[in-house]
N, C-alpha and C. Protein backbone atom coordinates (compact mmCIF):
# COMPACT_ATOMS: atom_id res chain seq x y z
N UNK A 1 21.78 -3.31 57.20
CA UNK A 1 21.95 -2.92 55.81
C UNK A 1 21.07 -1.71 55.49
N UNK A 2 21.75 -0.79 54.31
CA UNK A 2 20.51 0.26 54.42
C UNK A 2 19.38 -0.01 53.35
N UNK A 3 18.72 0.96 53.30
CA UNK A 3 17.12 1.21 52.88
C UNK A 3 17.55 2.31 51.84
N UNK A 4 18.06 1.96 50.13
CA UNK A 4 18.26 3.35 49.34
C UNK A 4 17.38 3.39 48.34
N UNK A 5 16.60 4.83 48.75
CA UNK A 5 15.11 5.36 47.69
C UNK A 5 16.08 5.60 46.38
N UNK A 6 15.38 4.90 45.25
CA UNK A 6 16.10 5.44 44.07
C UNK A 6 15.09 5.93 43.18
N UNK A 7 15.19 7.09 42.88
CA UNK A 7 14.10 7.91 42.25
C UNK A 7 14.38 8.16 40.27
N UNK A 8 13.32 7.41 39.76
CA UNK A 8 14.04 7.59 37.97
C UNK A 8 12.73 7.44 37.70
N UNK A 9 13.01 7.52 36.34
CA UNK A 9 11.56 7.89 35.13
C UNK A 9 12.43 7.27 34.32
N UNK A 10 11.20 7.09 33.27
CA UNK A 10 11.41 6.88 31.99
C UNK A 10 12.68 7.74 31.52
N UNK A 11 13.51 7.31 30.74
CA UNK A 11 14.49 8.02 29.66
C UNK A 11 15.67 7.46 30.72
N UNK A 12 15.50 6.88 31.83
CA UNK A 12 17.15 6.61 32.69
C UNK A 12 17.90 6.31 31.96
N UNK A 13 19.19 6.64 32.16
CA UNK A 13 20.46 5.86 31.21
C UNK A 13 20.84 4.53 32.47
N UNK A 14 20.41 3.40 31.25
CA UNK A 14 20.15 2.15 31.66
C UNK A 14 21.42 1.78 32.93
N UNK A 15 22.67 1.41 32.23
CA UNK A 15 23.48 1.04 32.69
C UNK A 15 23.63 2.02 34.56
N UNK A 16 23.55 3.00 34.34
CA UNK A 16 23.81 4.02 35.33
C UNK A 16 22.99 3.51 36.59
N UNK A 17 21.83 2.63 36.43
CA UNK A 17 20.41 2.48 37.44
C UNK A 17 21.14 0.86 37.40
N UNK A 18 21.31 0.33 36.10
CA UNK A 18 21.35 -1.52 36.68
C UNK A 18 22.68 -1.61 37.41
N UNK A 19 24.00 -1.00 36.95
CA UNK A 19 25.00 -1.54 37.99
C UNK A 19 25.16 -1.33 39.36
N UNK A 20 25.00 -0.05 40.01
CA UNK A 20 25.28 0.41 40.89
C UNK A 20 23.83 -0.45 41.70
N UNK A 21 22.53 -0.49 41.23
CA UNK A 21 21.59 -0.92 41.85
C UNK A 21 22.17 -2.47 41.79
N UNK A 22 22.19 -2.88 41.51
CA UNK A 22 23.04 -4.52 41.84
C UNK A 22 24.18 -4.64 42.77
N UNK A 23 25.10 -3.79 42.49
CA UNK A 23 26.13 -3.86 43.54
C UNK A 23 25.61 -3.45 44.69
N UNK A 24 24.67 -3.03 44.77
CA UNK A 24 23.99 -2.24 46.01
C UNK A 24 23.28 -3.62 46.81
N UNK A 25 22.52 -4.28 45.71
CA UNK A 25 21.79 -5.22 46.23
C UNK A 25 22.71 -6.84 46.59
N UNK A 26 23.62 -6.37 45.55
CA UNK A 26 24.91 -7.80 45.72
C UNK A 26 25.56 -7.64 47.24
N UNK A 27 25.42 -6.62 47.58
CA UNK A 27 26.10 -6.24 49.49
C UNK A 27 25.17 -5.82 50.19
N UNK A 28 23.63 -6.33 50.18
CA UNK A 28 22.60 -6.75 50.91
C UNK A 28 22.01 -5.40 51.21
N UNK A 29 22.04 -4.32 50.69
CA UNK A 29 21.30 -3.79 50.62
C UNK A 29 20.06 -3.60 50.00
N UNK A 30 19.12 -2.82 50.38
CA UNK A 30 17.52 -2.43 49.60
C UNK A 30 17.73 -1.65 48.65
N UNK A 31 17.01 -1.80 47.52
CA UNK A 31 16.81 -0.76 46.48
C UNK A 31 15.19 -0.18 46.22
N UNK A 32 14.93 0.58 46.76
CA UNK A 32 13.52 1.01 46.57
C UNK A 32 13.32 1.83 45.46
N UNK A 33 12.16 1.51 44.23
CA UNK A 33 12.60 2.19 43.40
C UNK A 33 11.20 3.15 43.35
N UNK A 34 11.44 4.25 43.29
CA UNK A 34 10.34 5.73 43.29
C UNK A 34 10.00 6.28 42.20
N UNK A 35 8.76 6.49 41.34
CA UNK A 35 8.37 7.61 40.62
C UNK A 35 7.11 7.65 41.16
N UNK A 36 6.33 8.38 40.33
CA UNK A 36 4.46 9.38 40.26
C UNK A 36 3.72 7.89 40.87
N UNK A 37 3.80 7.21 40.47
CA UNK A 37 3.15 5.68 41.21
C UNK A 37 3.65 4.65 41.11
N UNK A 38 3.59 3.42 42.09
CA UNK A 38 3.75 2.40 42.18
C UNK A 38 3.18 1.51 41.19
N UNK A 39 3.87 0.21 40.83
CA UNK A 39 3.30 -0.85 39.94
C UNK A 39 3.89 -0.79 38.30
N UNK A 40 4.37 0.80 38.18
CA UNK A 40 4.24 1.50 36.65
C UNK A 40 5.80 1.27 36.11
N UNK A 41 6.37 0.99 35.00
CA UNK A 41 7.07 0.08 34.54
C UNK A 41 7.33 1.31 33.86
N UNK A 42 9.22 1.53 34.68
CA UNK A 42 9.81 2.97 33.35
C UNK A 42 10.38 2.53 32.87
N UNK A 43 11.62 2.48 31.45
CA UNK A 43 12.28 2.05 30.63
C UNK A 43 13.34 3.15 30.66
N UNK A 44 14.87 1.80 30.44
CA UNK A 44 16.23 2.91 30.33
C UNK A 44 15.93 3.58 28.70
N UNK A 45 17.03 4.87 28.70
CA UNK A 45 17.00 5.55 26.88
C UNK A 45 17.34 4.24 25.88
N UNK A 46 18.77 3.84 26.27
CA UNK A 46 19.42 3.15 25.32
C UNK A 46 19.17 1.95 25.21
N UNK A 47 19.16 1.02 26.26
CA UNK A 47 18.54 -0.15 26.02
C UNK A 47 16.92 -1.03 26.21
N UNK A 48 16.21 0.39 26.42
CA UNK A 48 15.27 0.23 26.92
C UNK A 48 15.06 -0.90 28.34
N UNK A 49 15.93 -0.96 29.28
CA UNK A 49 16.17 -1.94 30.20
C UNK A 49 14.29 -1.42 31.74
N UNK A 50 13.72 -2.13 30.98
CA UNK A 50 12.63 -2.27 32.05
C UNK A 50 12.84 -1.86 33.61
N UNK A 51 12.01 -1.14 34.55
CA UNK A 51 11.90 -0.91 35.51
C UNK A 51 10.88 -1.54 36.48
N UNK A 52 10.36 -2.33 37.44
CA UNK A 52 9.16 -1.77 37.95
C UNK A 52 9.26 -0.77 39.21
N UNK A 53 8.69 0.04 39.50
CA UNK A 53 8.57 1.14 40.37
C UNK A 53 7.88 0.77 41.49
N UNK A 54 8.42 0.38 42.69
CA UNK A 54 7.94 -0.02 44.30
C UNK A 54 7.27 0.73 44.44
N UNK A 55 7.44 1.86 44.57
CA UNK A 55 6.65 2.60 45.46
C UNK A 55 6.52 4.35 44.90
N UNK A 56 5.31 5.12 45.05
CA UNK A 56 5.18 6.46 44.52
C UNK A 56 5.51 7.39 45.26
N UNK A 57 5.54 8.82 44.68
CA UNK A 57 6.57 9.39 45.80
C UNK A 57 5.73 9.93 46.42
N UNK A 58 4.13 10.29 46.70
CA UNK A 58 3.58 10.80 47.69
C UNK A 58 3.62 9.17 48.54
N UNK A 59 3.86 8.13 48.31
CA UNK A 59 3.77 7.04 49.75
C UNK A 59 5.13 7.11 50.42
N UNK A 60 6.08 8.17 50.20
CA UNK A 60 6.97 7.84 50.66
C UNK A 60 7.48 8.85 51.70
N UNK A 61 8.72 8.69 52.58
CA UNK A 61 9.25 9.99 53.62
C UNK A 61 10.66 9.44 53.26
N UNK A 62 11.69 10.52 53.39
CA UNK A 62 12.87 10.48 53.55
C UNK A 62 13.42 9.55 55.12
N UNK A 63 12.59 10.00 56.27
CA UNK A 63 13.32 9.41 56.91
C UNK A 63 12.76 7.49 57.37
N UNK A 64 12.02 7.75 56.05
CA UNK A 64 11.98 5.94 55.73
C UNK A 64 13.48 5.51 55.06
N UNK A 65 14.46 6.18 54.58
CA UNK A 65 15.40 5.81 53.67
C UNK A 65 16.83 5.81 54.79
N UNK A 66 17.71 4.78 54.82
CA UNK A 66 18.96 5.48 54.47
C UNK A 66 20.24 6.22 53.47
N UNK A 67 19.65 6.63 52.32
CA UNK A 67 20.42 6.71 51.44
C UNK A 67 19.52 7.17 50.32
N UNK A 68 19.91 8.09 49.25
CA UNK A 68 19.32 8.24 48.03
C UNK A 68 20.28 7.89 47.06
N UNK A 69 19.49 7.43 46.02
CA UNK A 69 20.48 6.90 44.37
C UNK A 69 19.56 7.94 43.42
N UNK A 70 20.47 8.58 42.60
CA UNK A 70 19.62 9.47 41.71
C UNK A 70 20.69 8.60 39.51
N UNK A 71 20.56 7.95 39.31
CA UNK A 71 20.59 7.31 38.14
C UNK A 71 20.73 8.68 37.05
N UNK A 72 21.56 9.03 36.40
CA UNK A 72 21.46 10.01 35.10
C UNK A 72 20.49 9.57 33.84
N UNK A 73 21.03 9.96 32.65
CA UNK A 73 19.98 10.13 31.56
C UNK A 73 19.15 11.57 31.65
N UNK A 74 18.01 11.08 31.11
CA UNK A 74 17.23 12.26 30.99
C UNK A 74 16.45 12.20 32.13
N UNK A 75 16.07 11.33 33.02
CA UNK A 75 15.13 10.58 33.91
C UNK A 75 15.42 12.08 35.05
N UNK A 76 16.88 12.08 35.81
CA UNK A 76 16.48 13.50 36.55
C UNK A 76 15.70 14.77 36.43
N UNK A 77 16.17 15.38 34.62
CA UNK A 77 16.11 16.64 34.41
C UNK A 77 13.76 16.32 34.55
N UNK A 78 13.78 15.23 34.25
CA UNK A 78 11.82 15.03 34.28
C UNK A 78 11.88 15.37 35.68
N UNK A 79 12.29 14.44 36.73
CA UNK A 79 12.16 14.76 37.74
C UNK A 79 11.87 15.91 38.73
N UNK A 80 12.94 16.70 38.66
CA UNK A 80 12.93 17.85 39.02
C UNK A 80 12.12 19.20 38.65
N UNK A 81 11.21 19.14 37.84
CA UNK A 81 9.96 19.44 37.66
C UNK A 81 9.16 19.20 38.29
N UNK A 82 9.17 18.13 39.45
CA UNK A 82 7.70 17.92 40.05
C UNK A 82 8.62 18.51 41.82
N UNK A 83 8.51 19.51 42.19
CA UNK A 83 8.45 19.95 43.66
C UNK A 83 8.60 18.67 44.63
N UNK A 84 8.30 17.21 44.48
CA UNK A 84 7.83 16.50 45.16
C UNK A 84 9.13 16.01 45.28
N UNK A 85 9.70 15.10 44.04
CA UNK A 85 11.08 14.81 43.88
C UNK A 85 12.27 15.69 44.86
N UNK A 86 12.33 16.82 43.94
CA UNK A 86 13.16 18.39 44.62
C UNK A 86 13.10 18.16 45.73
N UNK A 87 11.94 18.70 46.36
CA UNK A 87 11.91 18.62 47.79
C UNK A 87 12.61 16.98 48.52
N UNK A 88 12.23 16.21 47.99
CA UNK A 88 12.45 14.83 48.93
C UNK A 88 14.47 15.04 48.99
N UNK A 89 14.48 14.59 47.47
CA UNK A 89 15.98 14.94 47.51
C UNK A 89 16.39 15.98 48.25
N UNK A 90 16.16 17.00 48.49
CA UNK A 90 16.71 18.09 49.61
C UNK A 90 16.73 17.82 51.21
N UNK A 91 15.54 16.67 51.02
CA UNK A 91 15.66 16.32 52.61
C UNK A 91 16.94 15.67 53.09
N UNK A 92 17.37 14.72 51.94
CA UNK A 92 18.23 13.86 52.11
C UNK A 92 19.72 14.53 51.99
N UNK A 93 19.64 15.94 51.46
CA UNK A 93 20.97 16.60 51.65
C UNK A 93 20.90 17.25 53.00
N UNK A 94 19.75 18.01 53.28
CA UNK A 94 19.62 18.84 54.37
C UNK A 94 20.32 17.96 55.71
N UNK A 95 19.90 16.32 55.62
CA UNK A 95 19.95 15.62 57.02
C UNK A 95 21.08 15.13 56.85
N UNK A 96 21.84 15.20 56.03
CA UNK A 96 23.50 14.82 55.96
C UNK A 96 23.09 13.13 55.58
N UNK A 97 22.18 12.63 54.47
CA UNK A 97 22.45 11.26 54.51
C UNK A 97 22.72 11.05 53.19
N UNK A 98 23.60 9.44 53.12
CA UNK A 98 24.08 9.53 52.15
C UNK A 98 23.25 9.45 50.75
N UNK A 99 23.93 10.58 49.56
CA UNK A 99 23.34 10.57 48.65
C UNK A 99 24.45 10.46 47.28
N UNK A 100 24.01 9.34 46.19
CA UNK A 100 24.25 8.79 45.16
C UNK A 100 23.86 9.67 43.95
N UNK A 101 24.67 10.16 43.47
CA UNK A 101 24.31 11.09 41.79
C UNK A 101 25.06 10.79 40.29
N UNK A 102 25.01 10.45 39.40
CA UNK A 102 26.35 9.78 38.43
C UNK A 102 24.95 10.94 37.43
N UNK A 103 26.11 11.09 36.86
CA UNK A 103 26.16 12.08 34.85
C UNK A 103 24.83 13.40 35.32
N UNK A 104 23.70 12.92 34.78
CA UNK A 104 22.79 14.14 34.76
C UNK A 104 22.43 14.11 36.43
N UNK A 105 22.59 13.24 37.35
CA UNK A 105 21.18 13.14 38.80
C UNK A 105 21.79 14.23 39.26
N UNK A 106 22.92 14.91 39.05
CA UNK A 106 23.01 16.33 40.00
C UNK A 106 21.93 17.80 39.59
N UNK A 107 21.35 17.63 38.65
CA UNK A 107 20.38 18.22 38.07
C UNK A 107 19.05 18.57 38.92
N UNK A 108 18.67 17.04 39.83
CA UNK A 108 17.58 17.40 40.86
C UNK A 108 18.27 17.96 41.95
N UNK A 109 19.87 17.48 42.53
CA UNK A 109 20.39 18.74 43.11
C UNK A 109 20.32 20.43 43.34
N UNK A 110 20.60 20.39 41.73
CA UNK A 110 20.49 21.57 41.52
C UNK A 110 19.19 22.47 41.60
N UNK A 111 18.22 21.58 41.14
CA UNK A 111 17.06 22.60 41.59
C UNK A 111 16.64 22.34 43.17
N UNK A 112 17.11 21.34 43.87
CA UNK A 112 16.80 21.44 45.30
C UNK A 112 17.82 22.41 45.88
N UNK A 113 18.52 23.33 45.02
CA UNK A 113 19.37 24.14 45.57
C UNK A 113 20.17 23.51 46.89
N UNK A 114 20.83 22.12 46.59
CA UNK A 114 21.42 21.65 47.50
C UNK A 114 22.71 21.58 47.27
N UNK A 115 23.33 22.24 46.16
CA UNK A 115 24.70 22.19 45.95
C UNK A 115 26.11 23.06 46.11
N UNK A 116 25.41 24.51 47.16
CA UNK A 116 26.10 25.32 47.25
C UNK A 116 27.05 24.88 48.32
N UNK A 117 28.61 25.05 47.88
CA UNK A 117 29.96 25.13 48.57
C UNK A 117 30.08 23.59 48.45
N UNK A 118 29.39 22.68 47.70
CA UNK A 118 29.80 21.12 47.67
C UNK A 118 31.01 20.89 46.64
N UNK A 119 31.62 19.85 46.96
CA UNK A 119 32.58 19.70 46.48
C UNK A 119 31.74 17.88 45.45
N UNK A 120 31.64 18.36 43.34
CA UNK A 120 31.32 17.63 43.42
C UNK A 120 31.33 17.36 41.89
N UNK A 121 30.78 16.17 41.11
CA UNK A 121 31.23 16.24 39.47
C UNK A 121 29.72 16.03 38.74
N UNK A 122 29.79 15.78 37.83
CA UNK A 122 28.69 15.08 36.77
C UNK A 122 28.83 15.62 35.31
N UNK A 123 27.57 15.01 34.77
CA UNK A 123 28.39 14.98 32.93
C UNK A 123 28.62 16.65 32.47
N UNK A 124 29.35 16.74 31.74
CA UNK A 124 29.83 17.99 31.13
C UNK A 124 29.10 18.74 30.35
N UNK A 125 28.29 18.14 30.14
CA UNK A 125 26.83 19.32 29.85
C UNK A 125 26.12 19.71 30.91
N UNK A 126 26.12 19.30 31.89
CA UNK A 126 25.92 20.21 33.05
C UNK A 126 26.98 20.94 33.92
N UNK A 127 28.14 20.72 33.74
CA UNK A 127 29.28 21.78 34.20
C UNK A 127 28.90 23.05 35.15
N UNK A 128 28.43 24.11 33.93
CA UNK A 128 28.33 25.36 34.07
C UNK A 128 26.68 25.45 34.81
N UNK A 129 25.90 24.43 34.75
CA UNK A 129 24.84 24.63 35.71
C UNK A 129 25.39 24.39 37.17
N UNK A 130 25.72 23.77 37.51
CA UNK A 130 26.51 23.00 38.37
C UNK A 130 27.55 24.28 39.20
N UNK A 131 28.09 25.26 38.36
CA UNK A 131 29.02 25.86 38.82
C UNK A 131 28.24 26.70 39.00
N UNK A 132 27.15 27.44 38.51
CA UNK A 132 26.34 27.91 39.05
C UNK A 132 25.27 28.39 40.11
N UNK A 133 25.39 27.14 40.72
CA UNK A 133 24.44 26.68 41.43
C UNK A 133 25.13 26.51 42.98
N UNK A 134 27.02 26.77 42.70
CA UNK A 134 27.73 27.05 43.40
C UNK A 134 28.56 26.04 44.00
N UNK A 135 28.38 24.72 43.23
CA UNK A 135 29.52 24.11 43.28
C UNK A 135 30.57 24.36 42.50
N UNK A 136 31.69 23.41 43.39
CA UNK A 136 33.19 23.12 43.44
C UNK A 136 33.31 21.87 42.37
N UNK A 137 33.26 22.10 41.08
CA UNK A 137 33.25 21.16 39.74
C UNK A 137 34.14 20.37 40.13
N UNK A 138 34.54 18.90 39.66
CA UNK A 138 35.81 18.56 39.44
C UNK A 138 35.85 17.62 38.21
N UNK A 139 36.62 17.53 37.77
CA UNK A 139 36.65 16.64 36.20
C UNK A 139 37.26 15.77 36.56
N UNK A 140 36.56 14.42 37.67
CA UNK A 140 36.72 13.34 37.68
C UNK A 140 36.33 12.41 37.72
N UNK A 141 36.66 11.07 37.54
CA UNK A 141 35.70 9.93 37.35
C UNK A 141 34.73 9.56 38.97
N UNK A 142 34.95 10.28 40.08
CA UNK A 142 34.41 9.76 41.56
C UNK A 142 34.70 11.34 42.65
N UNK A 143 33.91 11.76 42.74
CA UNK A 143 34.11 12.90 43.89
C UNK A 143 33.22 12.57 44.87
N UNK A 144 33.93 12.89 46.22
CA UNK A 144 33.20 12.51 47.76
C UNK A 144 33.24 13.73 48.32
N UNK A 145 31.92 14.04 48.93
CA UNK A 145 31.88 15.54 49.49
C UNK A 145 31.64 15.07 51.24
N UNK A 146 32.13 15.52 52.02
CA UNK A 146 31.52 15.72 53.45
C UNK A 146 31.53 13.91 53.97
N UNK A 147 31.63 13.19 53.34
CA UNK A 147 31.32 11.65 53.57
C UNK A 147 29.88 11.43 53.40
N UNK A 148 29.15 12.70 52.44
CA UNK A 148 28.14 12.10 52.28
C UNK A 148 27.39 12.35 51.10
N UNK A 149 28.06 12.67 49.73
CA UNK A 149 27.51 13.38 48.58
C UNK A 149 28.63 12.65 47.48
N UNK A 150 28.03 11.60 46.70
CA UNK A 150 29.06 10.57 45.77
C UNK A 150 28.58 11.06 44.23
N UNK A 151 29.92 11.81 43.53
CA UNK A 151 28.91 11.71 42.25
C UNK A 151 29.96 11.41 41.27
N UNK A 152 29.66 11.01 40.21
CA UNK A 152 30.43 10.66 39.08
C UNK A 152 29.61 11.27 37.57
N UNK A 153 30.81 10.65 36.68
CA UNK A 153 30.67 11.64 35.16
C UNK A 153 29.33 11.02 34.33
N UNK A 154 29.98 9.75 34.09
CA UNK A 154 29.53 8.96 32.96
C UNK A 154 29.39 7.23 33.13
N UNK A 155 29.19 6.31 32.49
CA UNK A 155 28.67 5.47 32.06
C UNK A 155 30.11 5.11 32.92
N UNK A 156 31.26 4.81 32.53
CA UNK A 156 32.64 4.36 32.40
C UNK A 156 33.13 4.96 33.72
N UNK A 157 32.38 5.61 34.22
CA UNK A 157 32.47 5.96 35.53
C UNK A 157 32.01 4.99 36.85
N UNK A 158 31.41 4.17 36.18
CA UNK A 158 30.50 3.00 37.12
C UNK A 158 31.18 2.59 38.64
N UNK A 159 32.31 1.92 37.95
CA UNK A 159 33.00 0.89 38.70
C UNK A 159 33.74 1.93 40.16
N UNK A 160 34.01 3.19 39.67
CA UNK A 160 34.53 4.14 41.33
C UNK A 160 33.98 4.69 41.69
N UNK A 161 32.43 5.08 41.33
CA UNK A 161 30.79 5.79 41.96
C UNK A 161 30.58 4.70 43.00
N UNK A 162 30.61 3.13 42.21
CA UNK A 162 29.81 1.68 43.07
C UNK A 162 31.03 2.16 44.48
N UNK A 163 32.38 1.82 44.28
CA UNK A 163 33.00 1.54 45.06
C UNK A 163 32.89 2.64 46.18
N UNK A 164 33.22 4.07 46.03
CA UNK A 164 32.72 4.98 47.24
C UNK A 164 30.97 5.18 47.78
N UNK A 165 30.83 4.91 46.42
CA UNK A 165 29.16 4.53 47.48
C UNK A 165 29.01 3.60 48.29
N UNK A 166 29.62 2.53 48.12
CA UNK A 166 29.36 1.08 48.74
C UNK A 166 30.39 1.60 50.21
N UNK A 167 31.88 2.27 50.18
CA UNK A 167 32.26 2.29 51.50
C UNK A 167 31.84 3.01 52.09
N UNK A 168 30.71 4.35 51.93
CA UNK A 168 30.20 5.15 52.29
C UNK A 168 28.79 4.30 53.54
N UNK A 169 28.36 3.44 52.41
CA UNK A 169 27.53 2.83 52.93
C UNK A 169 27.56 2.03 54.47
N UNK A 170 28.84 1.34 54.34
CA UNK A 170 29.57 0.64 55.23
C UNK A 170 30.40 1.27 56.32
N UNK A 171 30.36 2.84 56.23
CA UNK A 171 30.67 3.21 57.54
C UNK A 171 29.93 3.83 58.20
């Protein structure tokens, strides 16, 4: 089963981090969850849905992981401000492993400058960053790049992000 680093802060959009992290964990996978330190308790925007945080991101390496989950909200755009995040996430594009993004998480993409010639979606206020940055947009509820880059729009997007992540996982 794999090992997926999921990296969020405070402001996550709740739903985006609890379903997919359950279905993840409902088919025996790990959910490791990453910010600035371990022990420290982030909260979703909307429902304020509690976190605790395993592990900090200087204790961590990419090739401890199989897999990254990046959760939307506001929780990426914090992220990607700290070099540490950026960088990790880039490892995990650079080595071709699989990586998880729904609404805003293409945002730490984008500043890991890992999105050029990908074929890939997220929420529509990031569009034109996104196209920028030299992806291949698509306005749909589930885009799969390479067999190894899963991203989706929104909230209502849940249920076909879980499902290609999960067969992604499984092959």
């Amino acid at each position: 089963m794999a090992k997926i680093a999921t990296v969020l802060t405070n402001m996550f959009e709740d739903s985006e981090y609890a379903d997919p992290a359950k279905a993840f964990q409902d088919a025996g996978h790990e959910v490791v969850t990453i910010e600035n330190e371990a022990g420290t308790v982030v909260k979703g925007m909307k429902k304020g849905t509690p976190v605790r945080i395993d592990k900090g991101i200087s204790e961590v390496k990419p090739e401890d992981f199989d897999a990254l989950f990046i959760p939307g909200g506001f929780s990426p755009d914090q992220l990607r401000a700290d070099e540490r995040f950026v960088n990790f996430a880039k490892a995990f594009m650079d080595a071709d492993k699989p990586v998880f993004a729904i609404c805003h998480g293409p945002q730490l993409l984008i500043t890991a400058k890992a999105l050029e010639g990908r074929d890939a979606t997220g929420y529509k206020s990031i569009r034109v960053d996104m196209e920028y940055a030299g992806t291949k947009f698509h306005d749909k509820e589930v885009v799969v790049c390479h067999n190894q880059l899963v991203t989706s729009r929104q909230p209502e997007d849940i249920p076909a992000f879980n499902r290609e992540a999960l067969k992604l996982l499984e092959a």
